[in-house]
Protein backbone atom coordinates (compact mmCIF):
# COMPACT_ATOMS: atom_id res chain seq x y z
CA UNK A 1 20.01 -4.05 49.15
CA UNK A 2 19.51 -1.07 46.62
CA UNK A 3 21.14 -0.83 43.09
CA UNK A 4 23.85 1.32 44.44
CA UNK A 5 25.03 -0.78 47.18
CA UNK A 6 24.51 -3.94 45.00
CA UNK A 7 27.32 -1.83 42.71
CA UNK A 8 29.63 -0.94 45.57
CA UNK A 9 29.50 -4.90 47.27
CA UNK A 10 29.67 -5.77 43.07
CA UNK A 11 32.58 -3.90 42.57
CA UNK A 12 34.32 -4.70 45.91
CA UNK A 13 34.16 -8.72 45.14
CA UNK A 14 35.68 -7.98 41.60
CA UNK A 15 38.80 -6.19 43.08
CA UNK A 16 38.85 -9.04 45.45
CA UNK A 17 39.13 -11.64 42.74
CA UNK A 18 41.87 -9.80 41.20
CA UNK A 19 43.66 -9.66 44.79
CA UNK A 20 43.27 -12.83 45.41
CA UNK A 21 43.99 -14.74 42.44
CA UNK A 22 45.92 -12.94 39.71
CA UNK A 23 47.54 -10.84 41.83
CA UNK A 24 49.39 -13.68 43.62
CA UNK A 25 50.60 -14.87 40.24
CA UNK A 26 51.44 -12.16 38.39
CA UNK A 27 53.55 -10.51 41.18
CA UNK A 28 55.67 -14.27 41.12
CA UNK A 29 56.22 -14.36 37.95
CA UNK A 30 57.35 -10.13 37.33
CA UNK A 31 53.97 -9.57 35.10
CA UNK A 32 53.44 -6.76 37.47
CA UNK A 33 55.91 -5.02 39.56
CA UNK A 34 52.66 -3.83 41.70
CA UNK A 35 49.27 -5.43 42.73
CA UNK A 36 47.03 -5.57 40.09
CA UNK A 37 44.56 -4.42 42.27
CA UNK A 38 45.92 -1.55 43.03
CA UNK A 39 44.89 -0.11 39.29
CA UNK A 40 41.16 -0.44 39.97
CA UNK A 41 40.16 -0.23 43.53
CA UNK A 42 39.85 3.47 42.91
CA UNK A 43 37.10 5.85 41.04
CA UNK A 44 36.92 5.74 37.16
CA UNK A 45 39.26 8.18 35.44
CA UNK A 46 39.52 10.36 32.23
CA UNK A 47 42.86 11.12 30.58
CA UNK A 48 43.24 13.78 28.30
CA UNK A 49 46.21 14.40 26.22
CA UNK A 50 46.64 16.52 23.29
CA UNK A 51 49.37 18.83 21.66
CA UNK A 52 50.13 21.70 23.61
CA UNK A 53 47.81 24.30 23.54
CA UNK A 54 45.02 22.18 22.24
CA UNK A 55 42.29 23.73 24.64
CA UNK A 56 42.82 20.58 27.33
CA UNK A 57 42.83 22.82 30.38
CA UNK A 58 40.40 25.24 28.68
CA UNK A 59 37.77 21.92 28.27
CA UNK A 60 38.62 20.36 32.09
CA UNK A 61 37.62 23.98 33.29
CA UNK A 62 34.02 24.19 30.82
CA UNK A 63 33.51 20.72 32.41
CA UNK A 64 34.12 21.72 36.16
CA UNK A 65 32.29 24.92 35.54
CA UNK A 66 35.30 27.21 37.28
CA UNK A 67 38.80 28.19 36.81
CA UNK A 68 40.64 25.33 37.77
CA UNK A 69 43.82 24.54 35.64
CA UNK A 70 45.75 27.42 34.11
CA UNK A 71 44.87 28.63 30.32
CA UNK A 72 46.74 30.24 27.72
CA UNK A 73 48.13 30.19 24.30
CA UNK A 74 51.33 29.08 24.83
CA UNK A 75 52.34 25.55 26.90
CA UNK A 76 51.18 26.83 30.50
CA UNK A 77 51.80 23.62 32.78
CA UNK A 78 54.20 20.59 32.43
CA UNK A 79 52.74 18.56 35.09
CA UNK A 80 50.43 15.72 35.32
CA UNK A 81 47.58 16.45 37.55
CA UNK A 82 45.11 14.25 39.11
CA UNK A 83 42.06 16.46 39.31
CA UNK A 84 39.63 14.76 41.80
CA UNK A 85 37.01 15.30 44.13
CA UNK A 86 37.29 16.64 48.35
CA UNK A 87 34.70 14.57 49.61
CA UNK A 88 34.61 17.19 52.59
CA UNK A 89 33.14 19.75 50.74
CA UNK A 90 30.72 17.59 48.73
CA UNK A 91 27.02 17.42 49.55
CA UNK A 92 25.90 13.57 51.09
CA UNK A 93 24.19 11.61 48.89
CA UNK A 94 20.73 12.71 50.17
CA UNK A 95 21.26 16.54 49.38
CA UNK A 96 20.38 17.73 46.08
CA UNK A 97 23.03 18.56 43.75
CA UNK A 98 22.52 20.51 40.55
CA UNK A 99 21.69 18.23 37.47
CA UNK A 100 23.99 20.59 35.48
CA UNK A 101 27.03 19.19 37.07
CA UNK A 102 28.14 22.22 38.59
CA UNK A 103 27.88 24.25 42.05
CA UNK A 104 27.40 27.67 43.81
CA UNK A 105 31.70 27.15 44.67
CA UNK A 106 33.96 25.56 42.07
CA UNK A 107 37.39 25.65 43.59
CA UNK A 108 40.33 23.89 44.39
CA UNK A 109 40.79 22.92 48.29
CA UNK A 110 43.93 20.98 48.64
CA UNK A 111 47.06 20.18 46.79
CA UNK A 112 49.31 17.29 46.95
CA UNK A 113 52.79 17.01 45.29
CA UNK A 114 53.48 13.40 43.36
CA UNK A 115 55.94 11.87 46.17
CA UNK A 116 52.81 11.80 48.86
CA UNK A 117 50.93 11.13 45.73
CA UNK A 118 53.10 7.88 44.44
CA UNK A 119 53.33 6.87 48.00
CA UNK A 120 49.66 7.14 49.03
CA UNK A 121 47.96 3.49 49.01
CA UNK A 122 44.35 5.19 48.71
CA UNK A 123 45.58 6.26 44.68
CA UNK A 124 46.34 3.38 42.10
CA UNK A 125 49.67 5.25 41.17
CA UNK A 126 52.18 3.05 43.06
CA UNK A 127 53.33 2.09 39.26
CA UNK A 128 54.47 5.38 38.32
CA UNK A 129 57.32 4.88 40.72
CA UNK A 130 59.41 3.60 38.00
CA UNK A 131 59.20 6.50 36.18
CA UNK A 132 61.79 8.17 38.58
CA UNK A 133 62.27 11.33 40.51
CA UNK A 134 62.26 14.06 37.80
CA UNK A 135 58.73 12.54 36.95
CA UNK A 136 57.51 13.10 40.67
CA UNK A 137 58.05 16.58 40.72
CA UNK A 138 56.00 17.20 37.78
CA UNK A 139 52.95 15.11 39.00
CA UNK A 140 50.51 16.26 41.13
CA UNK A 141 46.98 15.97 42.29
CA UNK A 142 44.13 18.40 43.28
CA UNK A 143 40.82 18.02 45.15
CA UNK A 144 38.35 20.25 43.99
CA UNK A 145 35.08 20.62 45.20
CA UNK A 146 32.99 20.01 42.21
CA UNK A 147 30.01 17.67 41.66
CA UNK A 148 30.55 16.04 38.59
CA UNK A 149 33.99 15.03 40.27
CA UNK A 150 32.03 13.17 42.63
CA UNK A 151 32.44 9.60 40.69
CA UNK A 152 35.27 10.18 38.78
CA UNK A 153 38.38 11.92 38.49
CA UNK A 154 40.29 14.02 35.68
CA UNK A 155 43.74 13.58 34.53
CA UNK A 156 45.34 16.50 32.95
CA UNK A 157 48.68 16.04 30.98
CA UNK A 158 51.51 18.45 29.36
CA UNK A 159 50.78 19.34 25.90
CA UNK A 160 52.48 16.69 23.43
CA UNK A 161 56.06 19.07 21.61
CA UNK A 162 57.37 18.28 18.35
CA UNK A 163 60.52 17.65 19.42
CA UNK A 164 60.95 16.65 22.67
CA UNK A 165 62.92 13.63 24.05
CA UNK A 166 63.17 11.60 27.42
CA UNK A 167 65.97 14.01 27.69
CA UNK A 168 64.59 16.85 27.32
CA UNK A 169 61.91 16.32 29.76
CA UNK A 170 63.73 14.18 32.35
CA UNK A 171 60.88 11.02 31.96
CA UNK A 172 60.01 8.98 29.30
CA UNK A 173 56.71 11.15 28.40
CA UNK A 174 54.85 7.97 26.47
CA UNK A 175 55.42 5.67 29.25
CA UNK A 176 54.23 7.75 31.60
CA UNK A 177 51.17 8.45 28.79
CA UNK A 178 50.73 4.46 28.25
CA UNK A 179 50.49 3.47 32.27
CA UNK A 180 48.31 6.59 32.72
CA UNK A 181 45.63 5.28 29.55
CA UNK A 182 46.42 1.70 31.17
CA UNK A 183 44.04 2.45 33.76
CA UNK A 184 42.01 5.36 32.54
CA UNK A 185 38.33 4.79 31.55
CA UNK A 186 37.78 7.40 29.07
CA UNK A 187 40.81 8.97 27.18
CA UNK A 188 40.22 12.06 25.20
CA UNK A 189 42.44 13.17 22.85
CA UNK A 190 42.68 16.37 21.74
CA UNK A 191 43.70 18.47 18.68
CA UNK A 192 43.31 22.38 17.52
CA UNK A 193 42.63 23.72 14.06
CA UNK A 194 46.36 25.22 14.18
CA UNK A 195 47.89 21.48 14.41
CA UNK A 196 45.59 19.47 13.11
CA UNK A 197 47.54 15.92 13.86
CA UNK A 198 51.07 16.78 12.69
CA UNK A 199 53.06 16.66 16.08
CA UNK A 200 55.33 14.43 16.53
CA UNK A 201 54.86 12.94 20.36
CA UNK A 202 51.16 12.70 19.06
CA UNK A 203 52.12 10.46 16.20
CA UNK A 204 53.87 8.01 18.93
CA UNK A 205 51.25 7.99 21.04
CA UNK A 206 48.15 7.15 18.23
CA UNK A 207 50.71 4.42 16.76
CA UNK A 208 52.39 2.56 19.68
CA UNK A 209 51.74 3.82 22.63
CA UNK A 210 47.71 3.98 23.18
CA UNK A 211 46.78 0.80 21.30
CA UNK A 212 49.28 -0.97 23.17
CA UNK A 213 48.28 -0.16 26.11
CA UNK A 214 44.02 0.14 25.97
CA UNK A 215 41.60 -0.51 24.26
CA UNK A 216 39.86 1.21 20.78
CA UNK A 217 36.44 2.05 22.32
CA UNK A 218 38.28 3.84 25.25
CA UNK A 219 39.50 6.41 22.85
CA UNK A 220 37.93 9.79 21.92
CA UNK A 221 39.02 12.11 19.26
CA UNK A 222 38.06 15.51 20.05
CA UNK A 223 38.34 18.47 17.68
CA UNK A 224 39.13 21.44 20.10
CA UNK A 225 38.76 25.25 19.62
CA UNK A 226 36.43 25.12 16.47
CA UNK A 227 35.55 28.55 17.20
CA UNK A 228 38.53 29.96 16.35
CA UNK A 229 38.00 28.31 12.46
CA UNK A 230 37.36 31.88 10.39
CA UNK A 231 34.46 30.46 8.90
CA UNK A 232 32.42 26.43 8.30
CA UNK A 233 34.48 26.45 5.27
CA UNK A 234 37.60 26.98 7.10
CA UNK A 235 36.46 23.94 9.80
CA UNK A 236 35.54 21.70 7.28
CA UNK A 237 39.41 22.19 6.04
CA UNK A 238 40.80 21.08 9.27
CA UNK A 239 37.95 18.52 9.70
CA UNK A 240 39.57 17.07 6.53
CA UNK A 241 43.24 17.99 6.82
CA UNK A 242 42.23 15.86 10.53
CA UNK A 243 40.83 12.84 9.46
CA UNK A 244 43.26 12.74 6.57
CA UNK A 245 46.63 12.87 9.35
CA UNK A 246 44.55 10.48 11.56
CA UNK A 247 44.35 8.11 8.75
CA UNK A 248 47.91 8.07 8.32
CA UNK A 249 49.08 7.95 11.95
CA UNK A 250 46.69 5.17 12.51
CA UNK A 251 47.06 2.84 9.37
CA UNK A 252 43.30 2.34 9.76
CA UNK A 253 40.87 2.61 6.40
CA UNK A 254 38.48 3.96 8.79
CA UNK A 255 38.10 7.15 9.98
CA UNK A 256 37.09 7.69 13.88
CA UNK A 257 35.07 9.44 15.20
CA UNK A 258 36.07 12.63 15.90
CA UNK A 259 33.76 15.82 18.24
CA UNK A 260 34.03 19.03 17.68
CA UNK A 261 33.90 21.37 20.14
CA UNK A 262 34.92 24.48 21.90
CA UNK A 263 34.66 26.53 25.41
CA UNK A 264 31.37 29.57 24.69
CA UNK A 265 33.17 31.48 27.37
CA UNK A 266 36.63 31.77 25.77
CA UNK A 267 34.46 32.03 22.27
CA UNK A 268 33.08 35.09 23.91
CA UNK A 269 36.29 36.49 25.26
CA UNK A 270 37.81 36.38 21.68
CA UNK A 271 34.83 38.86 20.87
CA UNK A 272 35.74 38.39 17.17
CA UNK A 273 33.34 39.89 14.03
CA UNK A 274 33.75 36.73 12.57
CA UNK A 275 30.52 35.21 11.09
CA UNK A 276 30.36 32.12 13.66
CA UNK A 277 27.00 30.96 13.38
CA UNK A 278 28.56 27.81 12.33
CA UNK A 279 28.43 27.11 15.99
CA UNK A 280 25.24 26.82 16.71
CA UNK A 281 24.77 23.65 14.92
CA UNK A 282 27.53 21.74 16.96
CA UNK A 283 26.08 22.85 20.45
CA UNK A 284 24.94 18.36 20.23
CA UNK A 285 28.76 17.72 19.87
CA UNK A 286 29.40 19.60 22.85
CA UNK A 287 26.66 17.83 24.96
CA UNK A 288 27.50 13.91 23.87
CA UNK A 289 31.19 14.56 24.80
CA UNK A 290 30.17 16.11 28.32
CA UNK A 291 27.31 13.05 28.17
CA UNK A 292 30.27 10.56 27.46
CA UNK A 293 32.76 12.02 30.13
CA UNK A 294 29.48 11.89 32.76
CA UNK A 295 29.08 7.87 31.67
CA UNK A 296 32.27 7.12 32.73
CA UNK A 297 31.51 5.83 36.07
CA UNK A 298 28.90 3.52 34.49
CA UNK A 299 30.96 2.13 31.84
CA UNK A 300 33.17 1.28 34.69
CA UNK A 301 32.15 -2.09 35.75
CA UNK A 302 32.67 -3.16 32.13
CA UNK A 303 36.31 -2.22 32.40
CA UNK A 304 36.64 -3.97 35.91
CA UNK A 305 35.37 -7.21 34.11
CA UNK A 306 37.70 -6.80 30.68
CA UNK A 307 40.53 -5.84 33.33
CA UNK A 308 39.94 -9.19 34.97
CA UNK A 309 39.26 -11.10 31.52
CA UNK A 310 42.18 -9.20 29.57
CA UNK A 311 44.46 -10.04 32.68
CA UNK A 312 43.58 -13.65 33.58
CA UNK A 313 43.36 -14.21 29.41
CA UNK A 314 46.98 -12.88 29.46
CA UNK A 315 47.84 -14.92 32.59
CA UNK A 316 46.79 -18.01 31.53
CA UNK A 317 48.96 -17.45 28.22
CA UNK A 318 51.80 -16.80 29.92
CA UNK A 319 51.53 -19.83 32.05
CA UNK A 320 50.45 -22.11 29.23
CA UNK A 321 54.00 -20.67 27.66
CA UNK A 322 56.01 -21.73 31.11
CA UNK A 323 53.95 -25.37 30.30
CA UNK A 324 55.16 -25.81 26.76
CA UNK A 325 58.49 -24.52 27.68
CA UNK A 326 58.73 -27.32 30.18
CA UNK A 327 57.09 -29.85 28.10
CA UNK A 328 59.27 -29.40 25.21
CA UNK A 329 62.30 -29.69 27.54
CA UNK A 330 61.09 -32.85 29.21
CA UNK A 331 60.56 -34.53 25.89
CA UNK A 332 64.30 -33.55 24.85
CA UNK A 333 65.47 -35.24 27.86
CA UNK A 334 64.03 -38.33 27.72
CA UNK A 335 65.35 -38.24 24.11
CA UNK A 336 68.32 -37.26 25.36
CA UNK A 337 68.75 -40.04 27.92
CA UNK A 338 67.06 -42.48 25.45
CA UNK A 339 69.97 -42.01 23.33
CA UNK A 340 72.67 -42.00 26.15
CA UNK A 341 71.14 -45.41 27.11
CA UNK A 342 71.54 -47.11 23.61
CA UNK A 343 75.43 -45.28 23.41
CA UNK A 344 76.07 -46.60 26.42
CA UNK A 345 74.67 -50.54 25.96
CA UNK A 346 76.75 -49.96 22.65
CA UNK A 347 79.82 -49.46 24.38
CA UNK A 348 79.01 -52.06 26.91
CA UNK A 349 78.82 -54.33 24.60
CA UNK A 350 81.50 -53.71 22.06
CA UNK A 351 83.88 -53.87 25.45
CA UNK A 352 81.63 -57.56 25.93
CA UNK A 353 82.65 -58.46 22.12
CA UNK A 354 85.87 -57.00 22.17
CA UNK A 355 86.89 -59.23 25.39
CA UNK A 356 85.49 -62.79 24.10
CA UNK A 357 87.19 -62.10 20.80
CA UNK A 358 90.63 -60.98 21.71
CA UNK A 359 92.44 -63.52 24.17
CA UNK A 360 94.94 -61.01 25.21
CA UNK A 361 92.73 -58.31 26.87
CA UNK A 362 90.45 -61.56 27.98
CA UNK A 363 93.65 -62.85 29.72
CA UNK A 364 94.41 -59.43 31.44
CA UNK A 365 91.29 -58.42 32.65
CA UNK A 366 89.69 -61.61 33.54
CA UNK A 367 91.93 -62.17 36.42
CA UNK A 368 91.07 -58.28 37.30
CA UNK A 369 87.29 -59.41 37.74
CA UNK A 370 87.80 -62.95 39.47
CA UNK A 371 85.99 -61.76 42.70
CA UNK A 372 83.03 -60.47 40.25
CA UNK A 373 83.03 -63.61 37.50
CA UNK A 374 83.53 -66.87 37.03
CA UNK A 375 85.30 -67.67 33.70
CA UNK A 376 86.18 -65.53 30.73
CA UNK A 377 82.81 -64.99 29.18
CA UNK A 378 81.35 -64.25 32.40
CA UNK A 379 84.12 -62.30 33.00
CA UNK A 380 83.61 -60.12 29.73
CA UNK A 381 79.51 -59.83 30.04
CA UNK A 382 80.72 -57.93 33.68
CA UNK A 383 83.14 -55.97 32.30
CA UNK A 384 80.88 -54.79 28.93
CA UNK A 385 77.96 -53.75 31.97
CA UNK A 386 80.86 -51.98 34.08
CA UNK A 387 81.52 -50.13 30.70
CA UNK A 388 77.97 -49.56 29.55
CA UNK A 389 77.62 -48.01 33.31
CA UNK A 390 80.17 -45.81 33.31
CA UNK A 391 79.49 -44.10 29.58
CA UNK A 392 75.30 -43.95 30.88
CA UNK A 393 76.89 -42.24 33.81
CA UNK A 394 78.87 -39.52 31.60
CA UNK A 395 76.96 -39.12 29.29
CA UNK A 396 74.18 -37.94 31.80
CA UNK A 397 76.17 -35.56 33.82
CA UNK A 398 78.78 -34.12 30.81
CA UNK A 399 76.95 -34.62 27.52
CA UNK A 400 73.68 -34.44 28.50
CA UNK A 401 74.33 -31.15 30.42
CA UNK A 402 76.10 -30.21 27.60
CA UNK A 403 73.29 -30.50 24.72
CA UNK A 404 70.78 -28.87 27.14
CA UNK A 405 71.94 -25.21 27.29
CA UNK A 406 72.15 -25.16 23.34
CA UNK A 407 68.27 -26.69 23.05
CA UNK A 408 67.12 -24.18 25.94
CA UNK A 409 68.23 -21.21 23.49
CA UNK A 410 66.74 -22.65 20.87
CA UNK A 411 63.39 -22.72 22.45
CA UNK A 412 64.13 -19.14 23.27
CA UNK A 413 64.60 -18.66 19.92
CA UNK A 414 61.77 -20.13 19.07
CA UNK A 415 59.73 -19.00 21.93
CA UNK A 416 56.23 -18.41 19.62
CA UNK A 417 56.21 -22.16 19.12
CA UNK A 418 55.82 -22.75 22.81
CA UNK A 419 51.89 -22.45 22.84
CA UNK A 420 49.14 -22.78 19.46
CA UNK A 421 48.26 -19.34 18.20
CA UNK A 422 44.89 -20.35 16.47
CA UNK A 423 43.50 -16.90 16.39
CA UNK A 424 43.97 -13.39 16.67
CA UNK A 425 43.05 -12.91 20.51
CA UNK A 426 45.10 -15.76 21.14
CA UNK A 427 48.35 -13.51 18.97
CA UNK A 428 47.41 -10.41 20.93
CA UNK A 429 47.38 -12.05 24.23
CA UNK A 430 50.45 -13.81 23.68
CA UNK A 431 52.16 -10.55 22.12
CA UNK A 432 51.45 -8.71 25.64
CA UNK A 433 52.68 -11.35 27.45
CA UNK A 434 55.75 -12.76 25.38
CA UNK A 435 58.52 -10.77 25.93
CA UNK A 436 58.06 -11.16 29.70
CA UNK A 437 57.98 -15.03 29.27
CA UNK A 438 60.96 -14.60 27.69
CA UNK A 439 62.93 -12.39 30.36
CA UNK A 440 61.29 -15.10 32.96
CA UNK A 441 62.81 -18.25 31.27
CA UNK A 442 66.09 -16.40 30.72
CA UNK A 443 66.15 -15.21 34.34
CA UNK A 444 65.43 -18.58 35.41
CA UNK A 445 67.46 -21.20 33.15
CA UNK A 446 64.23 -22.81 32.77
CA UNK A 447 64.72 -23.94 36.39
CA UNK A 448 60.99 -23.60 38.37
CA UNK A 449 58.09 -25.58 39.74
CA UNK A 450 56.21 -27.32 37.20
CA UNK A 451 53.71 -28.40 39.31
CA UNK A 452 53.08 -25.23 40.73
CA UNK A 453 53.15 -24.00 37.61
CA UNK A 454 50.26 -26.28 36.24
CA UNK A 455 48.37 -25.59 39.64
CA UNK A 456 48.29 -22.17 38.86
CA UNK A 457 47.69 -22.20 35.24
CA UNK A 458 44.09 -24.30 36.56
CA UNK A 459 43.68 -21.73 38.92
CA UNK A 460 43.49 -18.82 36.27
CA UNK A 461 42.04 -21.08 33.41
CA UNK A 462 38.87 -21.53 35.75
CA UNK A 463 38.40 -17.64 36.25
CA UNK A 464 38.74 -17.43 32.31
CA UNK A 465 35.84 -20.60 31.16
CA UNK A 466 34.08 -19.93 34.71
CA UNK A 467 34.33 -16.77 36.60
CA UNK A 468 34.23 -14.14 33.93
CA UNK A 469 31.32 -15.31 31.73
CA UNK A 470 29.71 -15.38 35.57
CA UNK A 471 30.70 -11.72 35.88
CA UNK A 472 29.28 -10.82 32.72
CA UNK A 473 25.60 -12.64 33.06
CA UNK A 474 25.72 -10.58 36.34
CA UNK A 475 26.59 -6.98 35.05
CA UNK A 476 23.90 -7.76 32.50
CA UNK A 477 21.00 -8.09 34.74
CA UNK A 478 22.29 -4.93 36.81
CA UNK A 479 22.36 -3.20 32.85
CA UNK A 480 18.56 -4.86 32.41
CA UNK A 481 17.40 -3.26 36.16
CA UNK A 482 19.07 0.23 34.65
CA UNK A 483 16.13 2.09 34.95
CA UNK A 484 14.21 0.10 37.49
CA UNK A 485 13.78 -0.05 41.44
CA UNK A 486 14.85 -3.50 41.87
CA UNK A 487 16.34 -4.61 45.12
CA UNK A 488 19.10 -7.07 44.52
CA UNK A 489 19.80 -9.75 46.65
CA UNK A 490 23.46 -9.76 48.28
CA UNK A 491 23.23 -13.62 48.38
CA UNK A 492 24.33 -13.82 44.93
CA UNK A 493 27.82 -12.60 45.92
CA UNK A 494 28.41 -15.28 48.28
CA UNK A 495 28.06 -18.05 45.34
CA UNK A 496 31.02 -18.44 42.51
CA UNK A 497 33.12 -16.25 41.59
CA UNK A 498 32.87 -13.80 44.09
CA UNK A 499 33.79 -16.18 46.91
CA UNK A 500 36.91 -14.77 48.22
CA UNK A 501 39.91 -17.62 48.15
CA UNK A 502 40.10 -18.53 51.91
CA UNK A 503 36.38 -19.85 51.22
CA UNK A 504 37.21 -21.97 48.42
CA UNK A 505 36.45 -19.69 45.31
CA UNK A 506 38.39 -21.52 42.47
C-alpha cells in the first residue's frame, strides 16, 4: 500500500490498541469517565487561547484566507468553536488544490450548536459533558470549506478577562481550557502589545492549567498585532515587558519562544503614517507559525504514540499503586493474625497452668469436660485449647477488624509510599494518577480483585516494555521514507502490537 494508506491502517491499529486495552481499564477503575479512544480517533487539532482581543479570530481568519469568525476591538464572541472542514465541498484527493492553503470560496457551510455537538460520536467531545449545560450553549462547531482545514481542525476560544469567575461565566473556563489542550495538537497562545501577559485567567492557565494537562513542546507563544507597536523600539518594549511576565508566570529561567506576528490586511485597514517598515523583517515569523500550524497533522502520529505511552505509563502506575496497597495490607494481616495466634496460645495456656495449679477450678471444671478428658491434666490441656480457640476466634473477627480500618487510613495517609518513586517520570506519572488512586481505595475500602488487578497491571506493563518502543521503531521508518515513494507492506500490522485483542495481542 502507499504512504498514505500505510498512515490511515497505522493510525487506525493505534486507536485500536487504546480501545482495546487501556480503555477497558481505565473506564473500571474511574481514570476516565469516557473512552480513551474517543480523544484521538478524530483529525489533529489547534487550540488557541489568548486574552481577549488578542487578534485570535483576526489570525484563524489570515489562516483560512476569508472572513470566518467575527473581529473587533472589544470581546466579540464567548463561545468555543470547533472550526473544521465540510468534506462536501472539498476537492477529492486527486484534484489540485492551491499550495497556498486557500480557495476560490472560503466560507462557512453548516453550523452545529454544542448539545448535537457533545452528543455526536464522530467528535472526541463526549468529555465536555461534565462541564454542564451553560457550557453547551456557548460551544459550537462550524464546517467551513477551506483547504488547509482538510487535515485538521481549529479551535477558537473566548478571550481570557481579568476578572472573571466560574460564576461569572456559568463554567469553569480553565477546565474547559485544560480538556480542550488535553487533546489538542498544537496550542497557540496568544498575547497583544496592549496586555502583554498581565491578565489574570492567563496567569492560571500558563501556571496550572496547561502544564498539567499537555505537554511543553505543544505550546506556542505568539506575539499578536505587532503592527500596531508605534515603532521597533516600541515592539522591542513589549517583546521585553513579554518575556519578562512570561518569566514570572512560568517560574522557568528560560525564556520561550515567542512569534511575532500580525494580519497585513487589518495592518492595511489601520492605514496609519506610522513608520512600519519594522515589518518587513518579521514576514519569516509569520510563515514558520503558518508552517507549524500546517505540520500539525504530521506531528500527529507522535502524539497518538505519547497518548498511548503517557496513558499506559500512567496506567500501569496506578495499578502498581492498587498492588502495593494490597501488598502492604496482606502483610499487616498476617502480622495481625500472627499475633492473635501467639495471644491466643497465651491464653490457652495460662487457662492450662491456671487449672493444674489451682485444685479448686481443676475440681469444678474437670467434671464439666469428663466426656472430652480423662483425668485432671488431660482435663486442663482441653480446656487451655477450648480457651486458646475461642480468643483466636475473637480476636479475628473483633480485634482484628478493629486494627484494620485504622492501618487502611494510614496507608491513605501515606499513599506516596505505596509504589518506589526513583525518578522524575516516575513522580509525574504518579502525581497524575494519585489522587484518583486515592478516591478509588476510599470508594472501595480496599475491597477488589487482586488478581485481576495483577492481570491487568501485566496487561498494560507489556504495552509499556513491548508495544510502544514497537510503535516508535515503526513511526521512525515511516519519518525515514518522508520524502520517498516507498510502498509499505500492510503485513507489518498484523504482527505485535497492532494485533487487535480477540487475536491475542498482549
Amino acid at each position: 500500500m502507499n504512504r498514505e494508506d500505510y498512515i490511515r491502517s497505522f493510525q487506525s491499529q493505534m486507536v485500536d490498541i487504546v480501545a482495546n486495552h487501556l480503555t477497558p481499564v481505565a473506564m473500571r477503575y474511574a481514570y476516565s469517565d469516557v473512552p480513551l479512544e474517543s480523544n484521538i480517533k478524530w483529525r489533529p487539532q489547534v487550540l488557541v487561547i489568548g486574552n481577549y482581543s488578542s487578534g485570535k479570530s483576526t489570525l484563524i481568519n489570515d489562516l483560512l484566507g476569508g472572513s470566518i469568525q467575527k473581529i473587533g476591538q472589544a470581546p466579540t464572541d464567548d463561545s468555543f468553536t470547533i472550526i473544521t472542514c465540510d468534506e462536501e465541498f472539498m476537492p477529492d484527493d486527486d484534484e489540485s488544490v492551491p499550495d497556498d492553503g486557500t480557495s476560490d470560496i472560503i466560507e462557512v457551510t453548516d453550523e452545529r450548536d454544542g448539545n448535537v455537538l457533545l452528543n455526536d460520536p464522530e467528535y472526541p467531545f463526549e468529555s465536555l459533558k461534565k462541564h454542564g449545560e451553560r457550557f453547551a450553549s456557548h460551544f459550537r462547531l462550524k464546517k467551513v470549506r477551506s483547504p488547509l482545514l482538510k487535515n485538521l481542525a481549529i479551535v477558537d476560544t473566548p478571550g481570557m478577562l481579568d476578572s472573571m469567575s466560574e460564576r461569572d461565566r456559568g463554567y469553569n473556563y480553565q477546565e474547559v481550557i485544560g480538556s480542550l489542550a488535553q487533546i489538542a495538537d498544537l496550542v497557540l497562545i496568544l498575547f497583544d502589545p496592549h496586555k502583554a501577559g498581565t491578565i489574570r485567567e492567563a496567569h492560571v492557565s500558563l501556571r496550572e492549567t496547561l502544564p498539567d494537562r499537555t505537554f511543553e513542546d505543544r505550546v506556542m507563544f505568539v506575539l499578536n498585532r505587532i503592527d500596531e507597536c508605534a515603532s521597533l523600539t516600541d515592539m522591542l518594549r513589549v517583546y521585553g515587558t513579554l518575556c519578562w511576565n512570561l518569566s514570572q508566570i512560568t517560574g522557568r529561567k528560560d525564556v520561550p519562544m515567542i512569534y511575532l506576528t500580525y494580519s497585513p490586511q487589518a495592518a492595511g485597514d489601520a492605514g496609519t503614517g506610522e513608520n512600519k517598515s519594522y515589518l518587513h523583517f518579521l514576514e519569516n515569523q509569520r510563515e514558520e507559525l503558518k508552517k507549524a500550524v500546517l505540520d500539525t497533522p504530521r506531528r500527529h502520529l507522535d502524539h497518538l504514540a505519547a497518548f498511548i505511552e503517557t496513558h499506559s505509563r500512567r496506567l500501569s502506575c496506578f495499578l502498581e499503586g492498587l498492588i502495593g496497597y494490597r501488598r502492604k495490607f496482606f502483610m499487616f494481616r498476617v502480622k495481625n493474625v500472627m499475633l492473635g495466634l501467639l495471644v491466643s496460645l497465651a491464653c490457652g495456656g495460662a487457662a492450662a497452668l491456671g487449672m493444674l495449679t489451682n485444685e479448686s477450678l481443676g475440681q469444678t471444671i474437670t467434671p464439666m469436660l469428663s466426656g472430652f478428658a480423662q483425668g485432671h491434666a488431660e482435663a486442663s490441656f482441653f480446656a487451655g485449647g477450648g480457651v486458646a480457640a475461642l480468643v483466636f476466634v475473637f480476636w479475628v473477627s473483633v480485634i482484628h477488624r478493629f486494627f484494620c480500618k485504622p492501618f487502611h487510613r494510614k496507608l491513605l495517609e501515606n499513599i506516596d509510599s505505596l509504589i518506589p518513586l526513583e525518578n522524575q517520570t516516575r513522580k509525574d506519572d504518579w502525581r497524575a494518577v494519585r489522587e484518583l488512586a486515592l478516591s478509588y481505595l476510599e470508594k472501595t475500602g480496599g475491597h477488589f480483585s487482586a488478581r485481576e488487578t495483577k492481570k491487568e497491571y501485566a496487561d498494560i506493563g507489556r504495552i509499556c516494555k513491548k508495544g510502544s518502543p514497537e510503535i516508535r521503531e515503526e513511526l521512525n521508518r515511516l519519518s525515514a521514507s518522508r520524502n520517498g515513494s516507498q510502498e509499505f507492506d500492510d503485513s507489518v500490522l498484523a504482527q505485535e502490537p497492532f494485533r487487535s485483542k480477540e487475536q491475542g495481542i498482549l
